[in-house]
PDB file of N, CA and C in Angstrom:
ATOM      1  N   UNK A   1       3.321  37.946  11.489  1.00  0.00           N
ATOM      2  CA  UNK A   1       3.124  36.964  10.469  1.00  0.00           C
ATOM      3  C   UNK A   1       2.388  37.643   9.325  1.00  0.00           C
ATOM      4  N   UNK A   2       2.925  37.205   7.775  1.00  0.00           N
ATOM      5  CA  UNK A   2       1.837  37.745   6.973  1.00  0.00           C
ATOM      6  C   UNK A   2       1.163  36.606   6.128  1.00  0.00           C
ATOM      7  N   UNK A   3       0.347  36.727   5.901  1.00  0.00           N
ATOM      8  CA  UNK A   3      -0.563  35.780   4.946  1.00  0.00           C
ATOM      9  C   UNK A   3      -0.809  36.640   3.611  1.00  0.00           C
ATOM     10  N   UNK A   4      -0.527  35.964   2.264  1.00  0.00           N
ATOM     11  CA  UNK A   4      -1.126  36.477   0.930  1.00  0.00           C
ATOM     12  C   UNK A   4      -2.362  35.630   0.935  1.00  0.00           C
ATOM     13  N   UNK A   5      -3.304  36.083   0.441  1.00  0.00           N
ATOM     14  CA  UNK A   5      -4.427  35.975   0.259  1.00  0.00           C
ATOM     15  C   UNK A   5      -4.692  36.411  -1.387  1.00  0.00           C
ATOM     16  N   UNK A   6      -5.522  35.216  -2.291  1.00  0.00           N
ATOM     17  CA  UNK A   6      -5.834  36.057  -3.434  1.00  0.00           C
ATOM     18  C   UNK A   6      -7.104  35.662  -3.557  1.00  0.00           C
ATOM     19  N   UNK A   7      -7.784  36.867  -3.988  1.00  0.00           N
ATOM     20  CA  UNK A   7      -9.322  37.048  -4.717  1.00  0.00           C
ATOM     21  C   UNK A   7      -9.222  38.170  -6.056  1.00  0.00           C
ATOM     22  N   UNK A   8      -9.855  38.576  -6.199  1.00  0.00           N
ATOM     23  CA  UNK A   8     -10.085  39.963  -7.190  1.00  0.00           C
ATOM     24  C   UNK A   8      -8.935  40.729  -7.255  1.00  0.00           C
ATOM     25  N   UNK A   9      -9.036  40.868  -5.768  1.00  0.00           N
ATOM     26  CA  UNK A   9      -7.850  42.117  -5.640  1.00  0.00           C
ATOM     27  C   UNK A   9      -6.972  41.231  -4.399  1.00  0.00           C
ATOM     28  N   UNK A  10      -5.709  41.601  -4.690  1.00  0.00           N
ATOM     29  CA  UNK A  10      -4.282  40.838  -4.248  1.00  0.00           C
ATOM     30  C   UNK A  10      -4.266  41.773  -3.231  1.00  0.00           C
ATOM     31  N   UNK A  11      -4.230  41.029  -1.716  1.00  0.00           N
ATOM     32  CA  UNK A  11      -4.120  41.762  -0.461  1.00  0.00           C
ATOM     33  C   UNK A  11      -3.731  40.408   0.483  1.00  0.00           C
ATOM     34  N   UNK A  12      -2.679  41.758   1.868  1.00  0.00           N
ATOM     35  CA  UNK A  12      -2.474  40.535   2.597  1.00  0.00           C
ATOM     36  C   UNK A  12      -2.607  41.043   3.617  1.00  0.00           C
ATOM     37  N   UNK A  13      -2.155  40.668   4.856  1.00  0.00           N
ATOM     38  CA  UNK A  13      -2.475  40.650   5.986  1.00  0.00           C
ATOM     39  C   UNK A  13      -1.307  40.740   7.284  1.00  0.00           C
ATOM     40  N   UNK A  14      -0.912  41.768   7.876  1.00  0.00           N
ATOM     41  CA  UNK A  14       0.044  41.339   9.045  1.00  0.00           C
ATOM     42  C   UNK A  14      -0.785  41.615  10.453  1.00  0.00           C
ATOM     43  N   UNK A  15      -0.510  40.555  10.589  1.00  0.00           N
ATOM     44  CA  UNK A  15      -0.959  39.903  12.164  1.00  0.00           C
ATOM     45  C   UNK A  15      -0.208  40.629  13.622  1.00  0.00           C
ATOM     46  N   UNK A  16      -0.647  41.304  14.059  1.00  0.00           N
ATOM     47  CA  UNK A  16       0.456  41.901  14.960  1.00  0.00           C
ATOM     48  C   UNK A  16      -0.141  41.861  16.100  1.00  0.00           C
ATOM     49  N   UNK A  17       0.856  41.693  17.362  1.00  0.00           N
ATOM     50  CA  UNK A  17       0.522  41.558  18.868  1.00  0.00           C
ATOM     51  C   UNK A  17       0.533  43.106  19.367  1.00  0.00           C
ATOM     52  N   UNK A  18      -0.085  43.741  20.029  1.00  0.00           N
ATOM     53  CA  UNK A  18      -0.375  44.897  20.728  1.00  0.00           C
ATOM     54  C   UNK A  18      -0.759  44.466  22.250  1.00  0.00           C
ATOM     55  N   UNK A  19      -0.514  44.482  23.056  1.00  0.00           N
ATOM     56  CA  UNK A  19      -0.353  44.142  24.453  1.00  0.00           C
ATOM     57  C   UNK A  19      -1.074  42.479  24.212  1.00  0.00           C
ATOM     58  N   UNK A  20      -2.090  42.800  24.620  1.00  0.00           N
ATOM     59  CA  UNK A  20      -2.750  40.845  25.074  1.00  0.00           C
ATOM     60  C   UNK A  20      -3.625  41.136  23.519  1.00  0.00           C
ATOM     61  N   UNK A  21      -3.962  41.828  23.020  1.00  0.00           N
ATOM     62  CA  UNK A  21      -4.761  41.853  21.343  1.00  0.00           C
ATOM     63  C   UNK A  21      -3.900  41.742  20.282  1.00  0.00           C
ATOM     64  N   UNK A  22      -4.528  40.885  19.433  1.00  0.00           N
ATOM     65  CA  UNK A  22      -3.825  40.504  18.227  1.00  0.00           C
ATOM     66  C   UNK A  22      -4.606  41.455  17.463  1.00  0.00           C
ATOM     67  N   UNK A  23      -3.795  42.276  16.466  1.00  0.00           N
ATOM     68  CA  UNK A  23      -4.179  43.341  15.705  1.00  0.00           C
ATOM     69  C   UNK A  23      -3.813  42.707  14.057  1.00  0.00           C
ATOM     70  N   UNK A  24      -5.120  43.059  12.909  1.00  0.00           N
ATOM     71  CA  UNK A  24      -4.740  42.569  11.664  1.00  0.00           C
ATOM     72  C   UNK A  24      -5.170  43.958  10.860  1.00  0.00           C
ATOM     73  N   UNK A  25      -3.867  43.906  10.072  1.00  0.00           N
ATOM     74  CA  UNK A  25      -3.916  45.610   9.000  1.00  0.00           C
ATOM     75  C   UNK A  25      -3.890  44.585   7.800  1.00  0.00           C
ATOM     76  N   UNK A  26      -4.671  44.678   6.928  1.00  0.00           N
ATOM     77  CA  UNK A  26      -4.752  44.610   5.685  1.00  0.00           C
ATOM     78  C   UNK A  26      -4.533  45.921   5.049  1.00  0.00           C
ATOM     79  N   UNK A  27      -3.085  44.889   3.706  1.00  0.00           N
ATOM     80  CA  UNK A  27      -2.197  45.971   3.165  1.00  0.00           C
ATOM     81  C   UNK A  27      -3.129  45.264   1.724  1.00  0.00           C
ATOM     82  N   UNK A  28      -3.173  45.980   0.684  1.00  0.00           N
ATOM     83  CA  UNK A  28      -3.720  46.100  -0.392  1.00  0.00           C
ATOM     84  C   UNK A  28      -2.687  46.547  -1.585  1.00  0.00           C
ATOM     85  N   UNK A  29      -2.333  45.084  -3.094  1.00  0.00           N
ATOM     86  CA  UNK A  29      -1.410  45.425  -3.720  1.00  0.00           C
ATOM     87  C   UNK A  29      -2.033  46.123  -4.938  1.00  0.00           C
ATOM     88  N   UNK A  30      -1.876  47.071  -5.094  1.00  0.00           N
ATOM     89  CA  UNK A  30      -1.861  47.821  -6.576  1.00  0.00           C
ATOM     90  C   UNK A  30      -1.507  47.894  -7.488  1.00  0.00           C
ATOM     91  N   UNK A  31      -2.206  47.225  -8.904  1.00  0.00           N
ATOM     92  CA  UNK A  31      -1.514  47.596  -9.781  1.00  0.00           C
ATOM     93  C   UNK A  31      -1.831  47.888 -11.255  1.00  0.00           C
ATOM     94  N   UNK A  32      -1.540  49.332 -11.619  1.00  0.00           N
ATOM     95  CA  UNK A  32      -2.072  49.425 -12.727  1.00  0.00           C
ATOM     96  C   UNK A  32      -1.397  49.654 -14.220  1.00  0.00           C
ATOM     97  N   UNK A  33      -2.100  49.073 -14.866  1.00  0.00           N
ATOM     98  CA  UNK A  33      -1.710  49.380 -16.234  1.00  0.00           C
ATOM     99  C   UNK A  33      -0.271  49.323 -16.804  1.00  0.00           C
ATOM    100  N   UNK A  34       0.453  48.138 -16.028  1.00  0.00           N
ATOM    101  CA  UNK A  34       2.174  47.918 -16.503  1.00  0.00           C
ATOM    102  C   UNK A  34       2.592  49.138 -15.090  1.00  0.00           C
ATOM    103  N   UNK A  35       2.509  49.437 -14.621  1.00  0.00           N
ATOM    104  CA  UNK A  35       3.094  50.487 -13.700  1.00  0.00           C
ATOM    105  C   UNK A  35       3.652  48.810 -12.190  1.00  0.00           C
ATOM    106  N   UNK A  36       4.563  49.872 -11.948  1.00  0.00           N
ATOM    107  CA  UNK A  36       5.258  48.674 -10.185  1.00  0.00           C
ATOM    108  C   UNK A  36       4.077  49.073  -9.673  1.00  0.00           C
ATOM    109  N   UNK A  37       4.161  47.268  -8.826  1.00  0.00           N
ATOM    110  CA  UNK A  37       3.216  47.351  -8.294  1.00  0.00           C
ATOM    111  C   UNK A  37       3.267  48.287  -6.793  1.00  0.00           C
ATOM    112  N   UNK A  38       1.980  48.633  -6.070  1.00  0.00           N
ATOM    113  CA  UNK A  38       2.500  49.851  -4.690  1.00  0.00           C
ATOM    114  C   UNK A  38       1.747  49.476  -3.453  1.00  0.00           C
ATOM    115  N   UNK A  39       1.751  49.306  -3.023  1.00  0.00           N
ATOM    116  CA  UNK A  39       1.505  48.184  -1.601  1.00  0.00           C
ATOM    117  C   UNK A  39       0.659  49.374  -0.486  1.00  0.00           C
ATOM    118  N   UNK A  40      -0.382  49.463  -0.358  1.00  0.00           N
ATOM    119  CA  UNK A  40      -1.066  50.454   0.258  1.00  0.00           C
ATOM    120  C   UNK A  40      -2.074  49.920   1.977  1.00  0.00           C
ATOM    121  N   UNK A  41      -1.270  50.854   2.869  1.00  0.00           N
ATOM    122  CA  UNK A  41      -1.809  49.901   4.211  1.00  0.00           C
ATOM    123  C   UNK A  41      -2.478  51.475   4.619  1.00  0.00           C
ATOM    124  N   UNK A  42      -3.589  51.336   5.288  1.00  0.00           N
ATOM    125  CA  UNK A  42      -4.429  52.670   5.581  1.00  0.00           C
ATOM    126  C   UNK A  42      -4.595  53.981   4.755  1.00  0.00           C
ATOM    127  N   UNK A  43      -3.469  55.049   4.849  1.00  0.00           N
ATOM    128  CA  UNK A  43      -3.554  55.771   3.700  1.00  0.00           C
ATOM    129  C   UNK A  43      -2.251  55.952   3.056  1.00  0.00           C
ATOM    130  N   UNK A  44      -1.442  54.902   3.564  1.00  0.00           N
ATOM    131  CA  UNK A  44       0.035  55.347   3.142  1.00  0.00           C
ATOM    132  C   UNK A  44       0.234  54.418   1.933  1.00  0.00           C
ATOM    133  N   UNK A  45       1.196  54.740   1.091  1.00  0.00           N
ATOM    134  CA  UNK A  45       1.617  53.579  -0.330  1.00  0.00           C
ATOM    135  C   UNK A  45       3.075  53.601  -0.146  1.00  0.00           C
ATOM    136  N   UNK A  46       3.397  52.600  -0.079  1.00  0.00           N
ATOM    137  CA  UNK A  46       5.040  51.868  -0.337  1.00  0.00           C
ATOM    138  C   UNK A  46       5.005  51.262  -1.508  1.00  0.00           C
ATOM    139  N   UNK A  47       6.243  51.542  -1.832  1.00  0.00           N
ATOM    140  CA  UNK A  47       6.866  50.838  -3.638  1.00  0.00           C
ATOM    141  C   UNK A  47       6.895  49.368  -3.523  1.00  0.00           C
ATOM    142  N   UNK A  48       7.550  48.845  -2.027  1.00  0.00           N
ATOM    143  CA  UNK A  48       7.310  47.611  -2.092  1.00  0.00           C
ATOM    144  C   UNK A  48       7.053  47.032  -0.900  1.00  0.00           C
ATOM    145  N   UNK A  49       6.962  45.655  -0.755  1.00  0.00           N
ATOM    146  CA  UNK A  49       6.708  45.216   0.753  1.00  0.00           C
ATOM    147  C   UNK A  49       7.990  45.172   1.894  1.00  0.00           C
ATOM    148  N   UNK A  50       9.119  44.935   1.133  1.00  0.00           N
ATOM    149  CA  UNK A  50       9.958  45.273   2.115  1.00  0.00           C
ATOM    150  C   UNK A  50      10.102  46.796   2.650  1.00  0.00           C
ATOM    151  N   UNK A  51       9.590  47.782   1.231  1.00  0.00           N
ATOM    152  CA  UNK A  51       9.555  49.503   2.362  1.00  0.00           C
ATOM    153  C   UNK A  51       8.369  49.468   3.416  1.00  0.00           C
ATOM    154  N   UNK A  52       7.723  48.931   2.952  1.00  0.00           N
ATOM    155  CA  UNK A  52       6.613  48.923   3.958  1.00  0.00           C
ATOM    156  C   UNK A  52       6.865  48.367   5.448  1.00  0.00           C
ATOM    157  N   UNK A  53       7.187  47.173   5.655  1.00  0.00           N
ATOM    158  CA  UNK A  53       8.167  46.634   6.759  1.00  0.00           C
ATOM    159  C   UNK A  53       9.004  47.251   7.336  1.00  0.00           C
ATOM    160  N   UNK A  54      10.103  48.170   6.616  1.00  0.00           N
ATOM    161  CA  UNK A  54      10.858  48.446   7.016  1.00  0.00           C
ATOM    162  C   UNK A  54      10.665  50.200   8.074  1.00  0.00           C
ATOM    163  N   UNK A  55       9.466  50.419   7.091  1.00  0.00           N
ATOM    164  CA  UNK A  55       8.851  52.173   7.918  1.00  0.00           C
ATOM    165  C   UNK A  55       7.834  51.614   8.607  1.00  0.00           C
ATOM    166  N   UNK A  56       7.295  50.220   9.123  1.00  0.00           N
ATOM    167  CA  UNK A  56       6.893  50.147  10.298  1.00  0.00           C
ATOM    168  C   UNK A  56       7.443  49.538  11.583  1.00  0.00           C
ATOM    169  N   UNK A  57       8.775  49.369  11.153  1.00  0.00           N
ATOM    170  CA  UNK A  57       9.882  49.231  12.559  1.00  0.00           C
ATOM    171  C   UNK A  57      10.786  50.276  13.255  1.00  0.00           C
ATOM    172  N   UNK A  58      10.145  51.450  12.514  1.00  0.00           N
ATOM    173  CA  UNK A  58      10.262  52.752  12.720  1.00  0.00           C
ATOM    174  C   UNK A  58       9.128  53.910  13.099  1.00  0.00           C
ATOM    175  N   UNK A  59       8.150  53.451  13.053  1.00  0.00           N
ATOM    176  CA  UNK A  59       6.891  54.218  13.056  1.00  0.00           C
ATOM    177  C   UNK A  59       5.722  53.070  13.717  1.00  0.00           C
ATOM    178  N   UNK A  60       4.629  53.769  14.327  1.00  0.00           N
ATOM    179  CA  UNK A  60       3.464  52.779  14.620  1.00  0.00           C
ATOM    180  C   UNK A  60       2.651  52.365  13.625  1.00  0.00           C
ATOM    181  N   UNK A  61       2.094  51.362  13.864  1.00  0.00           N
ATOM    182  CA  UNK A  61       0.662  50.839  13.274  1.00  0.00           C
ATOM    183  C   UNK A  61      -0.312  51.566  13.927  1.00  0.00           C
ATOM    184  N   UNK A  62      -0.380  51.023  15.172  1.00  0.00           N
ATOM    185  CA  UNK A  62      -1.606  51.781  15.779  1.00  0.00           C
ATOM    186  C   UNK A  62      -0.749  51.964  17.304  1.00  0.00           C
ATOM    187  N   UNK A  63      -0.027  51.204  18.357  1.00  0.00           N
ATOM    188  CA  UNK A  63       0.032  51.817  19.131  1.00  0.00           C
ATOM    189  C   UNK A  63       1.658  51.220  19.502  1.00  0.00           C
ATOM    190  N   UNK A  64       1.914  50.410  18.557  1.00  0.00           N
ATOM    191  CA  UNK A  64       3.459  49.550  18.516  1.00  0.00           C
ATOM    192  C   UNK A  64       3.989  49.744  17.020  1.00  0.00           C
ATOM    193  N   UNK A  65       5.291  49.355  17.015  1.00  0.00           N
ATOM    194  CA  UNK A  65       5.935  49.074  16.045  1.00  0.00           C
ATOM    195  C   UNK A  65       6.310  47.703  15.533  1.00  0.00           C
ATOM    196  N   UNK A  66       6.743  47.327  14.688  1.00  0.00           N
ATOM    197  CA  UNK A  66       6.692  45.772  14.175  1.00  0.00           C
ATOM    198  C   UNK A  66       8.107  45.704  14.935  1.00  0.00           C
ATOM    199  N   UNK A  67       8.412  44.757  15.826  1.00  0.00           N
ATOM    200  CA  UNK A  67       9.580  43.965  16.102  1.00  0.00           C
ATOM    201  C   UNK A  67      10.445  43.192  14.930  1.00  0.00           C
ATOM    202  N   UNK A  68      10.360  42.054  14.955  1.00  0.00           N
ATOM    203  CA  UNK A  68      10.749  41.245  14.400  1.00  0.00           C
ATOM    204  C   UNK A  68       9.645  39.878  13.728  1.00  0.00           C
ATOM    205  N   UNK A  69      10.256  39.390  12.330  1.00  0.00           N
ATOM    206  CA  UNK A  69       9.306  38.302  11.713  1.00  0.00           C
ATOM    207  C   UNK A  69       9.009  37.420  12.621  1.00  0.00           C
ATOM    208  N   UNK A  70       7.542  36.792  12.771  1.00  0.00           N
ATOM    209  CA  UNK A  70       7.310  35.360  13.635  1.00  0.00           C
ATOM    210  C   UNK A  70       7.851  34.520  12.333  1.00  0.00           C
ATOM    211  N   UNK A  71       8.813  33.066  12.995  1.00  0.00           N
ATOM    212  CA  UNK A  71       9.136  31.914  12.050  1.00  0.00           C
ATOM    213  C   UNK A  71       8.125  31.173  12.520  1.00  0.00           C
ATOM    214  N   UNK A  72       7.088  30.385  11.093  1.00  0.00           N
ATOM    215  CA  UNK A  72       6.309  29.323  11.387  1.00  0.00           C
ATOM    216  C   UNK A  72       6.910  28.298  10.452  1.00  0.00           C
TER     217      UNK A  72
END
């Protein structure tokens, strides 16, 4: 699941299951000066939120990969 969240700085949140722990990565949106915006989760930056999604159903977060969207 992700949640947008706004304050100061535009960041959101994916909620992810890892065995019986629910794990939350706050991704952080960037953007400067007229430039696209770049979506930054730990130390990596994606152009957008769907690349970002899409290289973590291929790669770990921390000890899983993203499955599929929860529908709420």
């Amino acid at each position: 699941m992700i949640k947008k969240f706004t304050r100061k700085i535009l960041f959101f949140c994916i909620y992810h299951r890892e065995g019986t722990k629910t794990m939350h990565y706050i991704i952080n949106k960037i953007e400067e000066d007229g430039e696209t915006p770049r979506y930054k989760i730990g130390s990596n930056f994606f152009e957008s939120m769907p690349a970002l999604l899409r290289h973590y159903t291929t790669h770990y977060l921390d000890t899983t990969q993203l499955l599929k969207p929860v529908i709420k």
